[in-house]
PDB file of N, CA and C in Angstrom:
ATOM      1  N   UNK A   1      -5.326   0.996   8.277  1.00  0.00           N
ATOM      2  CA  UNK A   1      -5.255  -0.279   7.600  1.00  0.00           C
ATOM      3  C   UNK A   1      -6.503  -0.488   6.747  1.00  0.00           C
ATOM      4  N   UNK A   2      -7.429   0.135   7.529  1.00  0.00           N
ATOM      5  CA  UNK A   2      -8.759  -0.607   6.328  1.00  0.00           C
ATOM      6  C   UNK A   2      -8.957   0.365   5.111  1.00  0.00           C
ATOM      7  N   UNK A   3      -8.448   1.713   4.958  1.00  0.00           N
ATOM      8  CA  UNK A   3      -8.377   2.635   4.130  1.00  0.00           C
ATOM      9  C   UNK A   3      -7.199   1.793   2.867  1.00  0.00           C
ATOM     10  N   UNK A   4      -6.317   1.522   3.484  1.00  0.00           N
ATOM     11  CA  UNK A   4      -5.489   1.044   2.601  1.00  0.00           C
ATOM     12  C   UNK A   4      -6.005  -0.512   1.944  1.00  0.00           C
ATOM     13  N   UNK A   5      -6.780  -1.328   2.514  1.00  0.00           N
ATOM     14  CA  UNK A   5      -7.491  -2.350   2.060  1.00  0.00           C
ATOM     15  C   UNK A   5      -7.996  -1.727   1.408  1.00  0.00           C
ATOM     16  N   UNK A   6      -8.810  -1.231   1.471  1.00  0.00           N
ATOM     17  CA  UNK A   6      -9.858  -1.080   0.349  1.00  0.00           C
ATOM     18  C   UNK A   6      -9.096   0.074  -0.488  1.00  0.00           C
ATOM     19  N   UNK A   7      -8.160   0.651  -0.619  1.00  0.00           N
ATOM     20  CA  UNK A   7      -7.603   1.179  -2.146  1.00  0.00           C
ATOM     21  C   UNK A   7      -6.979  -0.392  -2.520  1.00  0.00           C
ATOM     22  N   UNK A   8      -6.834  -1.097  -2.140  1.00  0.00           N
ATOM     23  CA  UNK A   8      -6.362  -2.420  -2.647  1.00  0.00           C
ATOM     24  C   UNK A   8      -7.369  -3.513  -3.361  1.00  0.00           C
ATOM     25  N   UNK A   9      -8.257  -3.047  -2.215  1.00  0.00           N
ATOM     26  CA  UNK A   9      -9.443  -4.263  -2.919  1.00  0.00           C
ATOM     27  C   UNK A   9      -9.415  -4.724  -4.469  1.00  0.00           C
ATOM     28  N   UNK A  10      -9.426  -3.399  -4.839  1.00  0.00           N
ATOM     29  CA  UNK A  10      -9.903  -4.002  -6.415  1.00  0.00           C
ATOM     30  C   UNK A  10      -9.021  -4.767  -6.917  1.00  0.00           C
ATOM     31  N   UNK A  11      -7.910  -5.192  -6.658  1.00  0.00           N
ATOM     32  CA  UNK A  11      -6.665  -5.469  -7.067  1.00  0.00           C
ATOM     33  C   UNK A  11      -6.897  -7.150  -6.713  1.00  0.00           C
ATOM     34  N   UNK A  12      -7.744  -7.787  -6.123  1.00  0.00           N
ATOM     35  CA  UNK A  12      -7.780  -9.039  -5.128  1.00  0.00           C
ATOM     36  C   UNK A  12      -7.778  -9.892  -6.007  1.00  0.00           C
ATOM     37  N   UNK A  13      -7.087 -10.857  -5.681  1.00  0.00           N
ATOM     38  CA  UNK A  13      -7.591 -11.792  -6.630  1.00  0.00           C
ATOM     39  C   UNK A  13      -8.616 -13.433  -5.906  1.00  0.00           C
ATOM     40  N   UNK A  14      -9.263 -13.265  -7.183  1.00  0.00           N
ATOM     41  CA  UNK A  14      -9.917 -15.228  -6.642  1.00  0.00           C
ATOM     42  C   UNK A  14     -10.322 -15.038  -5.576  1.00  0.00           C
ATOM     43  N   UNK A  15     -11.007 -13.982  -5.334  1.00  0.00           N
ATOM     44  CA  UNK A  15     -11.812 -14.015  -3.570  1.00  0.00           C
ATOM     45  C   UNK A  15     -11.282 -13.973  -2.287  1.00  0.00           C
ATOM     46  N   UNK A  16      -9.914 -13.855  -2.767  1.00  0.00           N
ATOM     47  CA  UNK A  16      -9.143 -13.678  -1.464  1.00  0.00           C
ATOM     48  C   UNK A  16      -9.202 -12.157  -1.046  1.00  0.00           C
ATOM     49  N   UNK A  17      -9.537 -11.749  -0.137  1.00  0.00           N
ATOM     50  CA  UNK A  17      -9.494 -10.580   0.879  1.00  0.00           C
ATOM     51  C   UNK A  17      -8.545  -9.847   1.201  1.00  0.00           C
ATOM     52  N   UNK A  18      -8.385  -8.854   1.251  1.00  0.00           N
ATOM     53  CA  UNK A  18      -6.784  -8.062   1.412  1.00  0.00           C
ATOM     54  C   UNK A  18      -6.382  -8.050   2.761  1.00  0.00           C
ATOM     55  N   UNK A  19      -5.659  -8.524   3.426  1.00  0.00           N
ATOM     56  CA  UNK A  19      -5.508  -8.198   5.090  1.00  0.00           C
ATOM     57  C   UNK A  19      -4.185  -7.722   5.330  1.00  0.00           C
ATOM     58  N   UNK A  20      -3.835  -7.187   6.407  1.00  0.00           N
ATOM     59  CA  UNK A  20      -2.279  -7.146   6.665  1.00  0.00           C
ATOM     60  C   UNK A  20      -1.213  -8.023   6.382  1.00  0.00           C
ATOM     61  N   UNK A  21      -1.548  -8.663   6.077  1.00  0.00           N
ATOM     62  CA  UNK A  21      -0.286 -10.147   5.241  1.00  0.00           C
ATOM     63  C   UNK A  21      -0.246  -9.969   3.821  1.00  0.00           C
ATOM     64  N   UNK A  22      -1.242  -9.524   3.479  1.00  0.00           N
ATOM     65  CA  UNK A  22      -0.985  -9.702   1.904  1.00  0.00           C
ATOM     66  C   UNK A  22       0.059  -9.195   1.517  1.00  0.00           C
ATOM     67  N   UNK A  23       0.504  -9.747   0.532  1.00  0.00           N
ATOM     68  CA  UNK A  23       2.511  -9.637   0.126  1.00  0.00           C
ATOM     69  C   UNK A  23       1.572  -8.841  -1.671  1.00  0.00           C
ATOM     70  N   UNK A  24       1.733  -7.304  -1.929  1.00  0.00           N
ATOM     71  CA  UNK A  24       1.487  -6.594  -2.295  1.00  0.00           C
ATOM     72  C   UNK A  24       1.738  -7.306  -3.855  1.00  0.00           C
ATOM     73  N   UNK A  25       2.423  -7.721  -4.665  1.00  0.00           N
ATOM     74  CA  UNK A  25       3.559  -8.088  -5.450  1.00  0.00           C
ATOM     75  C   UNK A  25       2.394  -9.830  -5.958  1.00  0.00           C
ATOM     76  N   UNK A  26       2.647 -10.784  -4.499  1.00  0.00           N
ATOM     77  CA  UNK A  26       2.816 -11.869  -4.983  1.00  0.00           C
ATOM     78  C   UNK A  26       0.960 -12.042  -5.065  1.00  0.00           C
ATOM     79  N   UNK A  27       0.150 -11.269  -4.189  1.00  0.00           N
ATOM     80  CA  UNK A  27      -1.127 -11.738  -3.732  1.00  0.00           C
ATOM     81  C   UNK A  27      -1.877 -11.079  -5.084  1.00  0.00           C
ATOM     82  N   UNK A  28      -1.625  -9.810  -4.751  1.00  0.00           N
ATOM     83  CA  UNK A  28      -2.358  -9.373  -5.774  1.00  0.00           C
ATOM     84  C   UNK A  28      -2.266  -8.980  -7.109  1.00  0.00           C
ATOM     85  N   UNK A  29      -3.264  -8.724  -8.350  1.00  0.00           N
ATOM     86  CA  UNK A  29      -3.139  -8.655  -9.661  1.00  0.00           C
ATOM     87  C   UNK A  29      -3.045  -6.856  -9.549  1.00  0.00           C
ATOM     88  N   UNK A  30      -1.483  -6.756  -9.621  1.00  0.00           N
ATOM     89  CA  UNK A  30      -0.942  -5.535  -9.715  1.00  0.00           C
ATOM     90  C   UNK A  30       0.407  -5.391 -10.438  1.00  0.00           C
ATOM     91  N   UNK A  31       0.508  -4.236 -11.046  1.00  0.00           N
ATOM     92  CA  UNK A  31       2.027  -4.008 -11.264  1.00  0.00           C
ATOM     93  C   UNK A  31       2.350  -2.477 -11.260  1.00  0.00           C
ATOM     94  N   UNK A  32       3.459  -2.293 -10.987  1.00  0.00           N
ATOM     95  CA  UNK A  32       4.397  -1.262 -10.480  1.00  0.00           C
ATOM     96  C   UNK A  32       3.661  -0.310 -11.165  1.00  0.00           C
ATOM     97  N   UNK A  33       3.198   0.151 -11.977  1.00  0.00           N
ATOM     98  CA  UNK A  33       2.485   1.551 -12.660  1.00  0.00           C
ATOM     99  C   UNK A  33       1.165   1.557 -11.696  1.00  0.00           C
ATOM    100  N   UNK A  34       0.215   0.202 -11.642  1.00  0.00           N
ATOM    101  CA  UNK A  34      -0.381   0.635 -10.203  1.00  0.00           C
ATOM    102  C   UNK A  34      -0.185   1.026  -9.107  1.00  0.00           C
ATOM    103  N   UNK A  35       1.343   0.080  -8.316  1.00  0.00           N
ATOM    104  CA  UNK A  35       1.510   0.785  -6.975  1.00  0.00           C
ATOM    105  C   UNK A  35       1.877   1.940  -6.952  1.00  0.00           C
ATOM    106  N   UNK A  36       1.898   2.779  -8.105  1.00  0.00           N
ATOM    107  CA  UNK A  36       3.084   4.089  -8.097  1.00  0.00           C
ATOM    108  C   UNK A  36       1.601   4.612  -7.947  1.00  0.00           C
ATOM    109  N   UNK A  37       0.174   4.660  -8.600  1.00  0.00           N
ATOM    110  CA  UNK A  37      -1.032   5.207  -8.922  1.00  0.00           C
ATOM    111  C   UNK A  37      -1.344   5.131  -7.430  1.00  0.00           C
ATOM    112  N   UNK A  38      -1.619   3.541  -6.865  1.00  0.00           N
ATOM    113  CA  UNK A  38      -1.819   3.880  -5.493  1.00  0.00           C
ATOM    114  C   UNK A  38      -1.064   4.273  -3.886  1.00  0.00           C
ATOM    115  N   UNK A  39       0.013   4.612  -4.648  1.00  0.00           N
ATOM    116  CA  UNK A  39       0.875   5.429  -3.391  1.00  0.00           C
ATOM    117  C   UNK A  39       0.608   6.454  -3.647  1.00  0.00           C
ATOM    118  N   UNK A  40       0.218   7.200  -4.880  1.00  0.00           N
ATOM    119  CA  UNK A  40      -0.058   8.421  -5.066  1.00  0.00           C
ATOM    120  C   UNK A  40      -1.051   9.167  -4.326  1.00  0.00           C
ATOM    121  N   UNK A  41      -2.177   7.927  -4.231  1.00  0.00           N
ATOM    122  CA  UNK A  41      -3.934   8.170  -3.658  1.00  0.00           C
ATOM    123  C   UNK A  41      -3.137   8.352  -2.129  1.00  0.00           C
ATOM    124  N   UNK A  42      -2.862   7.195  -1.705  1.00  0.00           N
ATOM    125  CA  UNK A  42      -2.834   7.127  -0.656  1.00  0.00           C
ATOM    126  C   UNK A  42      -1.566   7.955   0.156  1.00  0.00           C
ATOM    127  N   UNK A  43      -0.586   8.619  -0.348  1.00  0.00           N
ATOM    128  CA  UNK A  43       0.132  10.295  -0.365  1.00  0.00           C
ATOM    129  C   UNK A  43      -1.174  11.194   0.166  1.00  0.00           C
ATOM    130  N   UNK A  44      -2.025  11.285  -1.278  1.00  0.00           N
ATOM    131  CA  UNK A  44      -2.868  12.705  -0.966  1.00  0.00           C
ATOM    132  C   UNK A  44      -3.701  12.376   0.631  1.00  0.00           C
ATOM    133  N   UNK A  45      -3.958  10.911   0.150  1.00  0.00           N
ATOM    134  CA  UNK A  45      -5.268  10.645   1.300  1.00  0.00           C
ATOM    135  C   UNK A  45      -5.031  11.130   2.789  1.00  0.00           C
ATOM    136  N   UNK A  46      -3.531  10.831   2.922  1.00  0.00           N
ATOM    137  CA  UNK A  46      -2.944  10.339   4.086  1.00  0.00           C
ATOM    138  C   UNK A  46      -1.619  11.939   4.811  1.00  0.00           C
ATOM    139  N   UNK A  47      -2.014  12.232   3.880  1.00  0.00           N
ATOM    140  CA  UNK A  47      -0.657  13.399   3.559  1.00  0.00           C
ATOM    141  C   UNK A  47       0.766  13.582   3.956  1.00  0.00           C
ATOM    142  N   UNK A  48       1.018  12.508   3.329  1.00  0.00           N
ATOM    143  CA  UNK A  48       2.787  11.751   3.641  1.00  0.00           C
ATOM    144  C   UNK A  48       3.509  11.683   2.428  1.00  0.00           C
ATOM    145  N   UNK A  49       4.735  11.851   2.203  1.00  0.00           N
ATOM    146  CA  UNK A  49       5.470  11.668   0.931  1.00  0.00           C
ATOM    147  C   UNK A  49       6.217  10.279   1.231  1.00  0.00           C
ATOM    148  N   UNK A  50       5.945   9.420   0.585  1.00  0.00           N
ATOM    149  CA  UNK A  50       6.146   8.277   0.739  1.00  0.00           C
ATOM    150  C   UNK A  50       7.615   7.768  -0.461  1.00  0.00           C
ATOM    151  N   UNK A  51       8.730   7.690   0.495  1.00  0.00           N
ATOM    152  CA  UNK A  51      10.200   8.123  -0.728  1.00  0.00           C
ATOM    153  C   UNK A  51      10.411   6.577  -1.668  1.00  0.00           C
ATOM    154  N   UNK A  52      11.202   7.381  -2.799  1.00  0.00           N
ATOM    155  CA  UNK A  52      10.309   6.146  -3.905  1.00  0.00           C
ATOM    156  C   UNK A  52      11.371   5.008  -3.219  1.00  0.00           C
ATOM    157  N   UNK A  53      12.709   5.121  -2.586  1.00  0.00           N
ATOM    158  CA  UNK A  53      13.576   3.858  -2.628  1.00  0.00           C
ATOM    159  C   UNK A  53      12.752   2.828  -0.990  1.00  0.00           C
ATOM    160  N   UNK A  54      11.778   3.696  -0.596  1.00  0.00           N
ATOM    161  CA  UNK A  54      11.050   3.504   0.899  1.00  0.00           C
ATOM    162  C   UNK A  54       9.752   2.031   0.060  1.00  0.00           C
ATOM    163  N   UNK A  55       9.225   2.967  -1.275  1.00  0.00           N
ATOM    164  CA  UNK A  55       8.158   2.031  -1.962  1.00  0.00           C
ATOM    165  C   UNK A  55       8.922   0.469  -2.211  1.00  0.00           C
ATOM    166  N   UNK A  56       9.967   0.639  -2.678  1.00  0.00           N
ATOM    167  CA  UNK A  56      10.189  -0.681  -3.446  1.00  0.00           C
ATOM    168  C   UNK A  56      10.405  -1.472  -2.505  1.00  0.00           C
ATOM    169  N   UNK A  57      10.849  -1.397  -1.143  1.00  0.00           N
ATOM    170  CA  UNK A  57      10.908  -2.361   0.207  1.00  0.00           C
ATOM    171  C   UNK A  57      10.051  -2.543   0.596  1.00  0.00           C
ATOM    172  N   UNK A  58       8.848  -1.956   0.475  1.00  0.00           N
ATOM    173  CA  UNK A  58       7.381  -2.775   1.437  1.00  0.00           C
ATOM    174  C   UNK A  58       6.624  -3.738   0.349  1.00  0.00           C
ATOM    175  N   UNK A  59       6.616  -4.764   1.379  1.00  0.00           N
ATOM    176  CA  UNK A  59       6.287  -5.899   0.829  1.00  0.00           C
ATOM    177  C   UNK A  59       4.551  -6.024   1.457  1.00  0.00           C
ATOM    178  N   UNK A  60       4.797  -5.843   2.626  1.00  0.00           N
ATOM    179  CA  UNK A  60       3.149  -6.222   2.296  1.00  0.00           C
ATOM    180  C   UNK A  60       2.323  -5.055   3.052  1.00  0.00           C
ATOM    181  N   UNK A  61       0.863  -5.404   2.974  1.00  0.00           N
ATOM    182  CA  UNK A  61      -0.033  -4.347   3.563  1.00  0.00           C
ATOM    183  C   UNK A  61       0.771  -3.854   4.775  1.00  0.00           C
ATOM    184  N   UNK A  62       0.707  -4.482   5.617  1.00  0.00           N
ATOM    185  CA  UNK A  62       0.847  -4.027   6.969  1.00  0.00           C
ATOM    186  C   UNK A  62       2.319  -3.129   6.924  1.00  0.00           C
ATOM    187  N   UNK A  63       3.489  -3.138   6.182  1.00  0.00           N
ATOM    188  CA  UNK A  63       4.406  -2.804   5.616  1.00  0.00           C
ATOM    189  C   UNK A  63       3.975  -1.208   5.064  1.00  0.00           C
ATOM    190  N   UNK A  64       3.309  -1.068   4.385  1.00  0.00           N
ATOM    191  CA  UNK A  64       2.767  -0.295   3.737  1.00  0.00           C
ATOM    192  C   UNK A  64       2.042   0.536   4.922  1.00  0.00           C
ATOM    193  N   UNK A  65       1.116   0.133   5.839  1.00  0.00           N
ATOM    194  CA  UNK A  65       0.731   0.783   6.714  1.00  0.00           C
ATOM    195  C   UNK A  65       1.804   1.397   7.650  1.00  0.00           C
ATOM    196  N   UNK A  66       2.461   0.919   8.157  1.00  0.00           N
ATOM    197  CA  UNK A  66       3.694   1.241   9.143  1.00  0.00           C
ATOM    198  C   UNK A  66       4.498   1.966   8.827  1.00  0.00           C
ATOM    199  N   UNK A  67       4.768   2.194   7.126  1.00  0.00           N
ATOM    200  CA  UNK A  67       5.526   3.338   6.623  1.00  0.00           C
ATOM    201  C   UNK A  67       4.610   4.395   6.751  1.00  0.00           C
ATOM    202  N   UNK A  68       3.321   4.569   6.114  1.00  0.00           N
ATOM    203  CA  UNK A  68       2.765   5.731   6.285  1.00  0.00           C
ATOM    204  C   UNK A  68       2.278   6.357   8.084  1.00  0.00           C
ATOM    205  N   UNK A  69       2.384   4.686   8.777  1.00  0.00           N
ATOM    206  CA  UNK A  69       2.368   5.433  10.219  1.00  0.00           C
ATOM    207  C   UNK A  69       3.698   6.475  10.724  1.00  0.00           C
ATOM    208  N   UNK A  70       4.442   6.157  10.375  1.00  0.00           N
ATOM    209  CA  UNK A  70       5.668   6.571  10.260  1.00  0.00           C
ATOM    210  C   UNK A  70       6.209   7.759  10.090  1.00  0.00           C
ATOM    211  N   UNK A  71       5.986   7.928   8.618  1.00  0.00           N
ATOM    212  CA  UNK A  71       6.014   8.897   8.195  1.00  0.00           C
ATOM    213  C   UNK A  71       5.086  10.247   8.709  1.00  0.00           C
ATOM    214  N   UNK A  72       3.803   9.480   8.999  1.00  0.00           N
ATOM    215  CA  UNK A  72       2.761  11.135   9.779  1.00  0.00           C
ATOM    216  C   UNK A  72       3.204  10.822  11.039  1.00  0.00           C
ATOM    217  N   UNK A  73       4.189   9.863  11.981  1.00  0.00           N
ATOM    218  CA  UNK A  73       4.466  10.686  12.839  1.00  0.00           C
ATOM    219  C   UNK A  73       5.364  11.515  13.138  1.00  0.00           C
ATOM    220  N   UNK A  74       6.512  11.567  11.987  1.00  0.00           N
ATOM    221  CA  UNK A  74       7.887  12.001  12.065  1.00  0.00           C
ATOM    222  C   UNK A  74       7.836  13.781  11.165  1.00  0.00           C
ATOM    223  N   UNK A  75       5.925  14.032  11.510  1.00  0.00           N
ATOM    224  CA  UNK A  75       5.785  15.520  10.785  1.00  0.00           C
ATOM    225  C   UNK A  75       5.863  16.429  11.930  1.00  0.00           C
TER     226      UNK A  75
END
């Protein structure tokens, strides 16, 4: 989780902090050519193929974490 915060951080907006709630979409100043950039990082980081119709359903951090838990455990 905190690996994935902080590929998020920069994305924060207005001082708000990235935590497991953050709703990926509504919280932060991002759009889809970023999340595709940072699923990419976080693919290599993490070494999971993360399937693209799997991306467009996670809504928030913790979402995002639980797929990639997921996914490295089902290797």
């Amino acid at each position: 989780m905190e690996e994935i915060c902080h590929e998020l951080a920069p994305y924060q907006a207005e001082q708000k902090l990235v935590t497991a709630e953050t709703v990926i979409y509504r919280d932060l100043s991002i759009d889809s050519l970023a999340v595709m950039d940072i699923v990419l990082e976080l693919e290599e980081r993490f070494d999971v193929a993360i399937p693209i119709n799997a991306v467009a359903e996670i809504r928030t951090v913790q979402e995002l974490a639980d797929t990639i838990i997921a996914l490295k455990a089902h290797r």
